[in-house]
N, C-alpha and C. Protein backbone atom coordinates (compact mmCIF):
# COMPACT_ATOMS: atom_id res chain seq x y z
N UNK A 1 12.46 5.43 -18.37
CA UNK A 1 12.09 6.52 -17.48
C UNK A 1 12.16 6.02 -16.04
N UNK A 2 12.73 6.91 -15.26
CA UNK A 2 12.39 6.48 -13.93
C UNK A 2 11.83 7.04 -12.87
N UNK A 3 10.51 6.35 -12.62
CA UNK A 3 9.72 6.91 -11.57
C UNK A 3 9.94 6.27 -9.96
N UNK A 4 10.62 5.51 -9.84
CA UNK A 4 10.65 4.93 -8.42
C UNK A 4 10.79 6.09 -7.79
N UNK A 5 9.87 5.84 -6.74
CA UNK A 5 9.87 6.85 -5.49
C UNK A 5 8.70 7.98 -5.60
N UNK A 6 8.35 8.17 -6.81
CA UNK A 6 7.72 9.15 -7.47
C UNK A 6 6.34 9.28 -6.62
N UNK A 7 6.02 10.40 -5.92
CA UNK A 7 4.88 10.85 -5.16
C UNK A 7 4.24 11.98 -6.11
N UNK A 8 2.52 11.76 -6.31
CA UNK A 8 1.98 12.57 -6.74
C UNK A 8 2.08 13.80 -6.73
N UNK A 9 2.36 14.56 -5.45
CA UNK A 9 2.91 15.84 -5.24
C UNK A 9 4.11 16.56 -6.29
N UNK A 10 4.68 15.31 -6.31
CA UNK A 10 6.15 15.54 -6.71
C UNK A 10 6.05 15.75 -8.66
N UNK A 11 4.76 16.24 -8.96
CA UNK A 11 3.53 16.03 -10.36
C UNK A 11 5.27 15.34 -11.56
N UNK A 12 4.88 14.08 -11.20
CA UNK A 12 5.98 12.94 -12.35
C UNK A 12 5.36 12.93 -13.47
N UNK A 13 5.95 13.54 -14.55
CA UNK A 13 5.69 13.21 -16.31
C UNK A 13 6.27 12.49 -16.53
N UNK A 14 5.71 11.87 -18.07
CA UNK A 14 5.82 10.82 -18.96
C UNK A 14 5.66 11.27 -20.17
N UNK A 15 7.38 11.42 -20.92
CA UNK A 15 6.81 11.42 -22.69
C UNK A 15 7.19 10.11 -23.29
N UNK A 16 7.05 10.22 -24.45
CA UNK A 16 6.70 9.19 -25.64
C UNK A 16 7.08 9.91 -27.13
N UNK A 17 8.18 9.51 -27.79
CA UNK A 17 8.23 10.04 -29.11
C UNK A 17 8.47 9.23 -29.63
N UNK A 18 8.22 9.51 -31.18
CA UNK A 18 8.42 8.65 -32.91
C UNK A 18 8.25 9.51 -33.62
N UNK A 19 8.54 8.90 -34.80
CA UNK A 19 9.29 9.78 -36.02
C UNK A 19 8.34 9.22 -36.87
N UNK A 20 7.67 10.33 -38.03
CA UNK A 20 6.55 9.81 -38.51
C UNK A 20 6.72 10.33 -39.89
N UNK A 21 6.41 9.85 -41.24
CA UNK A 21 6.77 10.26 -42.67
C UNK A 21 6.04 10.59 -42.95
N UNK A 22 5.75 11.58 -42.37
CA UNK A 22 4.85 12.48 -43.00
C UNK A 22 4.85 14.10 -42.52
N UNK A 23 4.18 14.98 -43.29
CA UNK A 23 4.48 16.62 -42.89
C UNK A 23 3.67 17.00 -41.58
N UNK A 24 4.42 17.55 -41.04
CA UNK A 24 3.84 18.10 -39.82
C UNK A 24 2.38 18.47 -39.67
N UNK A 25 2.10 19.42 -41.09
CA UNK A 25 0.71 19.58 -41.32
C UNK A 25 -0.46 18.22 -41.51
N UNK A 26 0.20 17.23 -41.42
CA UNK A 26 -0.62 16.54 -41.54
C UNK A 26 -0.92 15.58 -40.35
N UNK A 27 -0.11 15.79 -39.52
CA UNK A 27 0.03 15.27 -38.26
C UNK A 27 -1.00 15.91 -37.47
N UNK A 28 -0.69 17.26 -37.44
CA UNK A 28 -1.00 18.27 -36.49
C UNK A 28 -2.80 17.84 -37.04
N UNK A 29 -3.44 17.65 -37.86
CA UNK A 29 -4.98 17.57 -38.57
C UNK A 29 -4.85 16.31 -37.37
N UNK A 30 -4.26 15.27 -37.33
CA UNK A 30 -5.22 13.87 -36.52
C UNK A 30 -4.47 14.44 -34.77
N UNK A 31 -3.46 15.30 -34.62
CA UNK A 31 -2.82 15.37 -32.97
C UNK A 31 -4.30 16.65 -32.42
N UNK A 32 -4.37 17.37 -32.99
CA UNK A 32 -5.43 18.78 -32.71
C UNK A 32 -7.09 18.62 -32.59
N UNK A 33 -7.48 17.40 -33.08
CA UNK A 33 -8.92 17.21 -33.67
C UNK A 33 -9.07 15.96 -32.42
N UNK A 34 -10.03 16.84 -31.69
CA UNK A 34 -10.00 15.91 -29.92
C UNK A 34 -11.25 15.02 -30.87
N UNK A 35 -12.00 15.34 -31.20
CA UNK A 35 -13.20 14.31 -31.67
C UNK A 35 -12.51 12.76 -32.17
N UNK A 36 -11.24 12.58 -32.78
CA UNK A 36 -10.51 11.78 -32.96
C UNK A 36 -10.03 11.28 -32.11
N UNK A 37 -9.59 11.44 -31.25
CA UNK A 37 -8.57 10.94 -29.89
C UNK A 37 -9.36 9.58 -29.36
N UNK A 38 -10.41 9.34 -29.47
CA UNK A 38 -11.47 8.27 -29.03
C UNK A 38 -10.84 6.65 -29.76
N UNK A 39 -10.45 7.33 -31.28
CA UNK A 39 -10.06 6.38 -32.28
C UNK A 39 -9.10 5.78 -32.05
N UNK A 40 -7.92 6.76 -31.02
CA UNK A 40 -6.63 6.40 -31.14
C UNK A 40 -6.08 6.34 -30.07
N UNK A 41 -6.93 6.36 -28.77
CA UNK A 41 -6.94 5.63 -27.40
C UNK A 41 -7.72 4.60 -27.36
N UNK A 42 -7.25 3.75 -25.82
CA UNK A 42 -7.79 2.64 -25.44
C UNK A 42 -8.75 3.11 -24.51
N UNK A 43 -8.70 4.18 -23.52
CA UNK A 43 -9.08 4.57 -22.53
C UNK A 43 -9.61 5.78 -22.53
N UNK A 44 -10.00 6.60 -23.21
CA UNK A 44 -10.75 7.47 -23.71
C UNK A 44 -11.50 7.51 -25.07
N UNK A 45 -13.20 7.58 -24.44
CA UNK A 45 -13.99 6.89 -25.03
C UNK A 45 -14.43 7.68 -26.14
N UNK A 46 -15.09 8.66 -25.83
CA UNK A 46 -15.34 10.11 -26.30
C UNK A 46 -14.49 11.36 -25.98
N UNK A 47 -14.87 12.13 -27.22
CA UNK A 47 -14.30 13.63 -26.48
C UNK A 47 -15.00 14.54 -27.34
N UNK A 48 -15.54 15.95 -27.52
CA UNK A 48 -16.13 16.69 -28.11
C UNK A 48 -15.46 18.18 -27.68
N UNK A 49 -15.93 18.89 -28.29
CA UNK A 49 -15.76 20.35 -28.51
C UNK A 49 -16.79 21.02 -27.19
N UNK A 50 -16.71 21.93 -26.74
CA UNK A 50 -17.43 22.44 -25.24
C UNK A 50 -17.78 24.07 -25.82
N UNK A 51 -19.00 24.73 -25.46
CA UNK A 51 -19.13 25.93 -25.28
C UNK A 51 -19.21 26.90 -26.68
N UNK A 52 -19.37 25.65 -27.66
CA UNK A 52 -19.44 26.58 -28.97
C UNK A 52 -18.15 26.54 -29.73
N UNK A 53 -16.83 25.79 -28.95
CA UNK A 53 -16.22 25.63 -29.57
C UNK A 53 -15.71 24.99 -31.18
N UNK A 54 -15.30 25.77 -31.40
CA UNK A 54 -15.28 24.87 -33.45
C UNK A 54 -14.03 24.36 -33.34
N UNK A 55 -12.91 24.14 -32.73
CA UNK A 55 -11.69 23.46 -33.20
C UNK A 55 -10.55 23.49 -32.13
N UNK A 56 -8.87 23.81 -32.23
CA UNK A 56 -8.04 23.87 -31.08
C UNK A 56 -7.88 25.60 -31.30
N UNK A 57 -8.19 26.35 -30.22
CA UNK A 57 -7.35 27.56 -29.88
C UNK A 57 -7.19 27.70 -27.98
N UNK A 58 -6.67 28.54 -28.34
CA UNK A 58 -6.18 28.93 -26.25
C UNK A 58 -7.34 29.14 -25.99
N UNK A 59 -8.02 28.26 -24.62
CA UNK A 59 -8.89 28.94 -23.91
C UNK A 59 -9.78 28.00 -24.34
N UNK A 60 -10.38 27.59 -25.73
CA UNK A 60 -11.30 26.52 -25.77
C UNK A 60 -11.02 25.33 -25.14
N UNK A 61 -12.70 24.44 -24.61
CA UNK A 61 -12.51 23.75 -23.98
C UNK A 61 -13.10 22.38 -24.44
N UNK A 62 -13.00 21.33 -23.79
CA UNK A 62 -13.71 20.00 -24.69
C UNK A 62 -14.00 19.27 -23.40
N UNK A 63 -14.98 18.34 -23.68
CA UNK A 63 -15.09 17.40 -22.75
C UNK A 63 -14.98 15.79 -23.33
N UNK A 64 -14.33 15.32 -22.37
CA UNK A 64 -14.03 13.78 -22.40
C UNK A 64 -14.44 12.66 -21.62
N UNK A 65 -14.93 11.64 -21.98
CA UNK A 65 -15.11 10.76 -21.14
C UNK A 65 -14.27 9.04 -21.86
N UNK A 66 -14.25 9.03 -20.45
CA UNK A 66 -12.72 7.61 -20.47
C UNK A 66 -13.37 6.59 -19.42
N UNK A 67 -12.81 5.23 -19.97
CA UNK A 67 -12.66 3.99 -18.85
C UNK A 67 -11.75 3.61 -18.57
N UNK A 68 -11.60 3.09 -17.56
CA UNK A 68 -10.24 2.11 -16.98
C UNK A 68 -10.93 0.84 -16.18
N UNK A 69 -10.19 -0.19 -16.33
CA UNK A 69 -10.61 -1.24 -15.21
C UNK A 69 -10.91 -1.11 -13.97
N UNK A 70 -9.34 -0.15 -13.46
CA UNK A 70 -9.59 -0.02 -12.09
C UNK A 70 -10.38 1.20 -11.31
N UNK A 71 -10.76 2.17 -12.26
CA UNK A 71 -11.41 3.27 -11.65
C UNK A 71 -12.89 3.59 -12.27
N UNK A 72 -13.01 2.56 -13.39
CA UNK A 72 -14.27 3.04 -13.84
C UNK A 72 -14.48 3.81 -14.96
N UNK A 73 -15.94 4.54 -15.04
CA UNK A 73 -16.54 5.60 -15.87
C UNK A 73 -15.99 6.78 -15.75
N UNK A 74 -15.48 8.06 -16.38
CA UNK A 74 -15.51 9.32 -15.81
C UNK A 74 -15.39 10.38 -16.64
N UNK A 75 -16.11 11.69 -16.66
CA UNK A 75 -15.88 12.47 -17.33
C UNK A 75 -14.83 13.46 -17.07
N UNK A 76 -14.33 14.29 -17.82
CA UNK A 76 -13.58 15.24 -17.12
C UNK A 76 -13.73 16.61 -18.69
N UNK A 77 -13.37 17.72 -18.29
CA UNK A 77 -13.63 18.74 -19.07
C UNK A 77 -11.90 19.69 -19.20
N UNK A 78 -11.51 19.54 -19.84
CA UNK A 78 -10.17 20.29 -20.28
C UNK A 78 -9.91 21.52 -21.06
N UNK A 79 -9.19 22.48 -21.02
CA UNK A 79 -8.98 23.53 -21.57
C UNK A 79 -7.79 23.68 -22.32
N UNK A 80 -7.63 24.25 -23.61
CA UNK A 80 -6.22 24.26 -24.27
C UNK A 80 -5.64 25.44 -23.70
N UNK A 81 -4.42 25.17 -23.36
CA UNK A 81 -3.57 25.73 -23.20
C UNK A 81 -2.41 26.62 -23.66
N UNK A 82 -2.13 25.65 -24.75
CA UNK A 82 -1.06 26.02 -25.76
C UNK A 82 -1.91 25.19 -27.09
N UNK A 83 -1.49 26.29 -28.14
CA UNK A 83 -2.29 25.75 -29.56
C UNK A 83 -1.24 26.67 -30.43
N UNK A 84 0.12 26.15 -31.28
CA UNK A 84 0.63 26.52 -32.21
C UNK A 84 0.74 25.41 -33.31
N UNK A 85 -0.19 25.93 -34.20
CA UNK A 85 -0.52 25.09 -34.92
C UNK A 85 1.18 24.59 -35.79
N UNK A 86 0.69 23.21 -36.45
CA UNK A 86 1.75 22.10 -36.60
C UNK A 86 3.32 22.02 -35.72
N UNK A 87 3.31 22.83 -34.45
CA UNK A 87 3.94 22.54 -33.38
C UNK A 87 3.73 22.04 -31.85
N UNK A 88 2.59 23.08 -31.25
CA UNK A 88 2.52 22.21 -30.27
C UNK A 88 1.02 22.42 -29.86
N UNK A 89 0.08 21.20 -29.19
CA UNK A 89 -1.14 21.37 -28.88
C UNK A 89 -1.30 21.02 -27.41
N UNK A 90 -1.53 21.71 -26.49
CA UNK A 90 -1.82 21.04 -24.86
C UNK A 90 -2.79 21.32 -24.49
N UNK A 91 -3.26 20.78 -23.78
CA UNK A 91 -4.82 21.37 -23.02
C UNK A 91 -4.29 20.33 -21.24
N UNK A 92 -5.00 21.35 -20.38
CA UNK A 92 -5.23 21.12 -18.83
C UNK A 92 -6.40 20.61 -18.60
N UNK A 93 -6.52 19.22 -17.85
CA UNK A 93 -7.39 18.75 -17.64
C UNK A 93 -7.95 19.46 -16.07
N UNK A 94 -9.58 19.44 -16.02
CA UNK A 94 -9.91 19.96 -14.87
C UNK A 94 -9.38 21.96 -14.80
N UNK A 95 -9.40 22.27 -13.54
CA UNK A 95 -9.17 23.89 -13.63
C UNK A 95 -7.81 24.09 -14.17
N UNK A 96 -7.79 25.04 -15.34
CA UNK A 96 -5.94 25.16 -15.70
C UNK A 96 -5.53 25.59 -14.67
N UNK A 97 -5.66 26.78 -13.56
CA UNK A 97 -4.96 26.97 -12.48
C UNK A 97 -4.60 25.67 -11.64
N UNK A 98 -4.91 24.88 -11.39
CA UNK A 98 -4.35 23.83 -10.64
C UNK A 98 -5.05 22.41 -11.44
N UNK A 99 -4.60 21.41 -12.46
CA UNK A 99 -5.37 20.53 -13.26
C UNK A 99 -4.51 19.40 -12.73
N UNK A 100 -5.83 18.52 -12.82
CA UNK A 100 -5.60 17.17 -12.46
C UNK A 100 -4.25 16.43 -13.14
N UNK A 101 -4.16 16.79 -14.68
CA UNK A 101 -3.11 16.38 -15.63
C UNK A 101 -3.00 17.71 -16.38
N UNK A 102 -1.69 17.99 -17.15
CA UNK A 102 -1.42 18.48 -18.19
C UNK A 102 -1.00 17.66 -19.39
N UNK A 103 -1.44 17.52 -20.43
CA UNK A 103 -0.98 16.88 -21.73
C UNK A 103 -0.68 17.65 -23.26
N UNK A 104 0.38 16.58 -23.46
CA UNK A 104 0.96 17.69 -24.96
C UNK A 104 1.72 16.96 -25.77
N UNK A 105 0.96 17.69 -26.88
CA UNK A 105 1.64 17.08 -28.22
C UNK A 105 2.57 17.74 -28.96
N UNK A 106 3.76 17.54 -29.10
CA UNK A 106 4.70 18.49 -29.71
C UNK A 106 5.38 17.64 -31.35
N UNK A 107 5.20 18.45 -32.18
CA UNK A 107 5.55 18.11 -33.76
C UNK A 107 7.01 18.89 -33.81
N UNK A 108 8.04 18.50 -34.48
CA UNK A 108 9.20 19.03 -35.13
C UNK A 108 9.33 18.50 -36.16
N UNK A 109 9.59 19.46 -37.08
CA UNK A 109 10.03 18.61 -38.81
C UNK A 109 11.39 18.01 -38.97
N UNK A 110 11.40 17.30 -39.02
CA UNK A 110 13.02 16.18 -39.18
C UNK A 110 12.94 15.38 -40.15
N UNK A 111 13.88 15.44 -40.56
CA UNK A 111 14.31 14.58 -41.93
C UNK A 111 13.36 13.84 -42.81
N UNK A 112 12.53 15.02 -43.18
CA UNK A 112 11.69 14.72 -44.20
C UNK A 112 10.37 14.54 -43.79
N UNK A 113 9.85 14.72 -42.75
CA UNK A 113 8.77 14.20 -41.82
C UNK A 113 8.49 14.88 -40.61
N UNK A 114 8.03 14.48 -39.21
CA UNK A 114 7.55 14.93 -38.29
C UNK A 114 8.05 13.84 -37.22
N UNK A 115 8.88 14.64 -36.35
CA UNK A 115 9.12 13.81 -35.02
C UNK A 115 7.90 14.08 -33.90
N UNK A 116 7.11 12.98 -33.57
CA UNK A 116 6.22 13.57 -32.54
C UNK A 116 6.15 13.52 -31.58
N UNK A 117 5.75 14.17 -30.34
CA UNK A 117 6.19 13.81 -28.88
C UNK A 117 4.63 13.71 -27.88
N UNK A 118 4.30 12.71 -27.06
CA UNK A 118 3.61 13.11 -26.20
C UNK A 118 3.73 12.83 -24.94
N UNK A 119 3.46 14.21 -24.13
CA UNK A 119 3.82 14.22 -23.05
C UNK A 119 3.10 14.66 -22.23
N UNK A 120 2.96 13.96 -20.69
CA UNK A 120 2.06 14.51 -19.57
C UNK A 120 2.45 14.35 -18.40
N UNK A 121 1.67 15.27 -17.66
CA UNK A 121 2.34 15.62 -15.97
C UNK A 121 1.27 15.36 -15.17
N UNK A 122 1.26 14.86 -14.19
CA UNK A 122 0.24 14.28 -13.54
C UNK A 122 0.17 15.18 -11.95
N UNK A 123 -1.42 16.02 -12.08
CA UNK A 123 -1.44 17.20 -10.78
C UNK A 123 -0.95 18.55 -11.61
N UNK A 124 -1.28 19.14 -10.59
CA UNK A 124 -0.88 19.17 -8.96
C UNK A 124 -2.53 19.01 -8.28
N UNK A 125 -3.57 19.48 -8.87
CA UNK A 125 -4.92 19.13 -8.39
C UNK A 125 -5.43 17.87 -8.21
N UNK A 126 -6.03 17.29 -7.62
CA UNK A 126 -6.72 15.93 -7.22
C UNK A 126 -7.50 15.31 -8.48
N UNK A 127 -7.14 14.01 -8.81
CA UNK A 127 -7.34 12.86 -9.65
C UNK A 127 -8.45 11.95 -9.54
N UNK A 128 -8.92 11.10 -9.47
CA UNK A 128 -9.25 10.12 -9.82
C UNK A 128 -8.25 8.91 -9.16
N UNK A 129 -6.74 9.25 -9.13
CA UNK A 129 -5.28 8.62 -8.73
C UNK A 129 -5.58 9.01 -7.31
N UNK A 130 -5.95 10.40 -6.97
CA UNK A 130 -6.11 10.76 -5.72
C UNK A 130 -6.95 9.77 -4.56
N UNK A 131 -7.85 9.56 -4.77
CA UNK A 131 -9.12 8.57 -4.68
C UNK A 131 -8.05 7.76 -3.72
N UNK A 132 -7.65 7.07 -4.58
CA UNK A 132 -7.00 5.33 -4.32
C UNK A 132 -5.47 5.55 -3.60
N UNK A 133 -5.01 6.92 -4.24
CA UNK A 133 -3.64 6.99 -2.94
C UNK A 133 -4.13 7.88 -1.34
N UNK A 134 -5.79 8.07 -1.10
CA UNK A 134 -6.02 8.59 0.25
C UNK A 134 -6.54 7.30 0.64
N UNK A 135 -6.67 5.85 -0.21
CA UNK A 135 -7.53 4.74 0.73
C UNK A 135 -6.26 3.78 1.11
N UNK A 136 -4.96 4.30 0.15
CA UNK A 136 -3.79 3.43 0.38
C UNK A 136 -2.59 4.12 0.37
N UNK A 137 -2.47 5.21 1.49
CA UNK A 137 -1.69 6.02 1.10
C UNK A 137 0.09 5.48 1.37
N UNK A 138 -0.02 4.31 1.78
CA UNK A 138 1.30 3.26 2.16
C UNK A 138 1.69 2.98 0.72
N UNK A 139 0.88 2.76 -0.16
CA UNK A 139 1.21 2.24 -1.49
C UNK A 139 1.31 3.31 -2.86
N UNK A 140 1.29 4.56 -2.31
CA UNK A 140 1.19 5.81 -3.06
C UNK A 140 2.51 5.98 -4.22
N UNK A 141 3.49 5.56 -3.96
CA UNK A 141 4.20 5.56 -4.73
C UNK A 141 4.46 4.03 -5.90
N UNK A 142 3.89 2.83 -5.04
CA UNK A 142 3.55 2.18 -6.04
C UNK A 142 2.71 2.64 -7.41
N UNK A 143 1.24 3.12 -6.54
CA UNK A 143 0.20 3.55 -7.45
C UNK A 143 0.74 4.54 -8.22
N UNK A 144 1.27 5.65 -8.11
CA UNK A 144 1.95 6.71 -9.04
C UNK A 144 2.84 5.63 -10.07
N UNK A 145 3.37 4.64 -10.01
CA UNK A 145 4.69 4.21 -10.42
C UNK A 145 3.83 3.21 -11.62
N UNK A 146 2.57 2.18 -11.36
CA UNK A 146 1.71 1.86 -12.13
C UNK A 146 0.81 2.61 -13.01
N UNK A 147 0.67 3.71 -12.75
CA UNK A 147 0.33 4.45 -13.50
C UNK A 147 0.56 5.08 -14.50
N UNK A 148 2.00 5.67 -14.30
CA UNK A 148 2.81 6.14 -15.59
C UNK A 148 3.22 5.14 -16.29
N UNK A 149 3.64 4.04 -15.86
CA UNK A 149 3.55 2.84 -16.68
C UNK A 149 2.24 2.81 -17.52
N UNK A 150 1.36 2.45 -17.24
CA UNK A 150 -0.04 2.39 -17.93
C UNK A 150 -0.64 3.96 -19.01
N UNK A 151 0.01 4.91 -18.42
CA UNK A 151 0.38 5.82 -19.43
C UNK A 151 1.15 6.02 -20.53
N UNK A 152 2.42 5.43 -19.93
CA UNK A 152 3.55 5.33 -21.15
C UNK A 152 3.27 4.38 -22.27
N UNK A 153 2.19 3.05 -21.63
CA UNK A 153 1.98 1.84 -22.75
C UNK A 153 0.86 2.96 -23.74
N UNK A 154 -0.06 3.43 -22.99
CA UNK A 154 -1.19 3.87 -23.85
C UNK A 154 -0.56 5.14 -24.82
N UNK A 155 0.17 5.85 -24.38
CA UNK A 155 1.12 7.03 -25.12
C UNK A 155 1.54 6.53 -26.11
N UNK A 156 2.32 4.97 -26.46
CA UNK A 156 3.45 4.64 -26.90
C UNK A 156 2.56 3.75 -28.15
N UNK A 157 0.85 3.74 -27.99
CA UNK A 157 0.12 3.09 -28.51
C UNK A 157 -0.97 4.35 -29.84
N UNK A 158 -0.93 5.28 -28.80
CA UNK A 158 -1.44 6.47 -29.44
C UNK A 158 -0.59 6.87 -30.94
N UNK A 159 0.50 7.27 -30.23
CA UNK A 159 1.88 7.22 -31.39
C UNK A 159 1.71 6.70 -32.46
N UNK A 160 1.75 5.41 -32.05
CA UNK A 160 1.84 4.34 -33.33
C UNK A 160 0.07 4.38 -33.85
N UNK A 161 -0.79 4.52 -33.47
CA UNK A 161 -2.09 4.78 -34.50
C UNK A 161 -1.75 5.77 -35.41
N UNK A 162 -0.95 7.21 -34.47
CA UNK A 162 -1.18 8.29 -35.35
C UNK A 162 -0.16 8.09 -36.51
N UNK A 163 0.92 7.74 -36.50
CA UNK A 163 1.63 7.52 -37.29
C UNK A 163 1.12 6.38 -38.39
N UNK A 164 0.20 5.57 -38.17
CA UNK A 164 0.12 4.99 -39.08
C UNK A 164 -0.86 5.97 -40.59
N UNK A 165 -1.69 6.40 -39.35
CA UNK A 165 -3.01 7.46 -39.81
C UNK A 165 -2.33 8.29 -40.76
N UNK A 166 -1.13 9.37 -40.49
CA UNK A 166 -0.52 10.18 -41.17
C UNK A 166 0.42 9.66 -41.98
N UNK A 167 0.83 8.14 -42.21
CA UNK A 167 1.68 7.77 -43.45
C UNK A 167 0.50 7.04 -44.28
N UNK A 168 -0.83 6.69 -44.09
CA UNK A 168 -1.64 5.76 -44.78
C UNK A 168 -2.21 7.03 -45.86
């Protein structure tokens, strides 16, 4: 992927796919179920259901809390966006009209199994990333450029849990 140059404004995504032996339906049970996501990140600690919510539909919301080395503790509260079940699950982090990130999981059935994809866009609303590119805004495209890196490793890590989860 190439991000050189890449300014936050300019909201730079990052996907990640693999091919997983197993049925979509069974994918979609560990990609949809945020209470899990804790298991199968490094950097997000917790996550729960918000507002009475029981599971993934449009409009429900969850809250999460994550660490990183360089930024710390933080919570943040997300809304789904898109929810077709054993195809695609996204939720907007922060206000969906303008969210800090968008993220998404997309399933296709292929050759006997489930190709899975995850993918995210970073902005157009203010981050956490924001923070550190208004104290260094000379290095803003570095910091964007370390970042999706550090996304793509943790994406590319997620993957491979879930895939193990849905062939075990």
């Amino acid at each position: 992927m190439e991000w050189t140059g890449a300014r936050y404004a300019d909201q730079p995504t990052v996907e990640v796919t693999t091919w997983i032996a197993a049925p979509p339906g069974r994918v979609w049970a560990l990609v949809s179920d945020v209470t899990r996501m804790p298991d199968l990140s490094e950097e997000l600690q917790w996550a729960g259901w918000a507002d009475g919510a029981a599971g993934p539909a449009v409009g429900a919301r969850f809250t999460g809390r994550s660490r990183h080395e360089s930024f710390g503790e933080w919570e943040t509260t997300s809304t789904v966006v898109a929810c077709d079940p054993e195809r695609v699950f996204a939720w907007a982090v922060g206000d969906p009209a303008e969210p800090s990130a968008v993220w998404r999981f997309g399933l296709e059935p292929r050759d006997g199994g489930t190709e899975l994809s995850q993918w995210m866009r970073m902005g157009p609303g203010r981050s956490g990333l924001s923070v550190a590119i208004d104290a260094m805004p000379e290095k803003e495209q570095k910091i964007v450029f370390v970042r999706l890196r550090e996304f793509e490793r943790g994406m590319t890590a997620t993957l491979e849990h879930i895939r193990q989860r849905a062939e075990a």
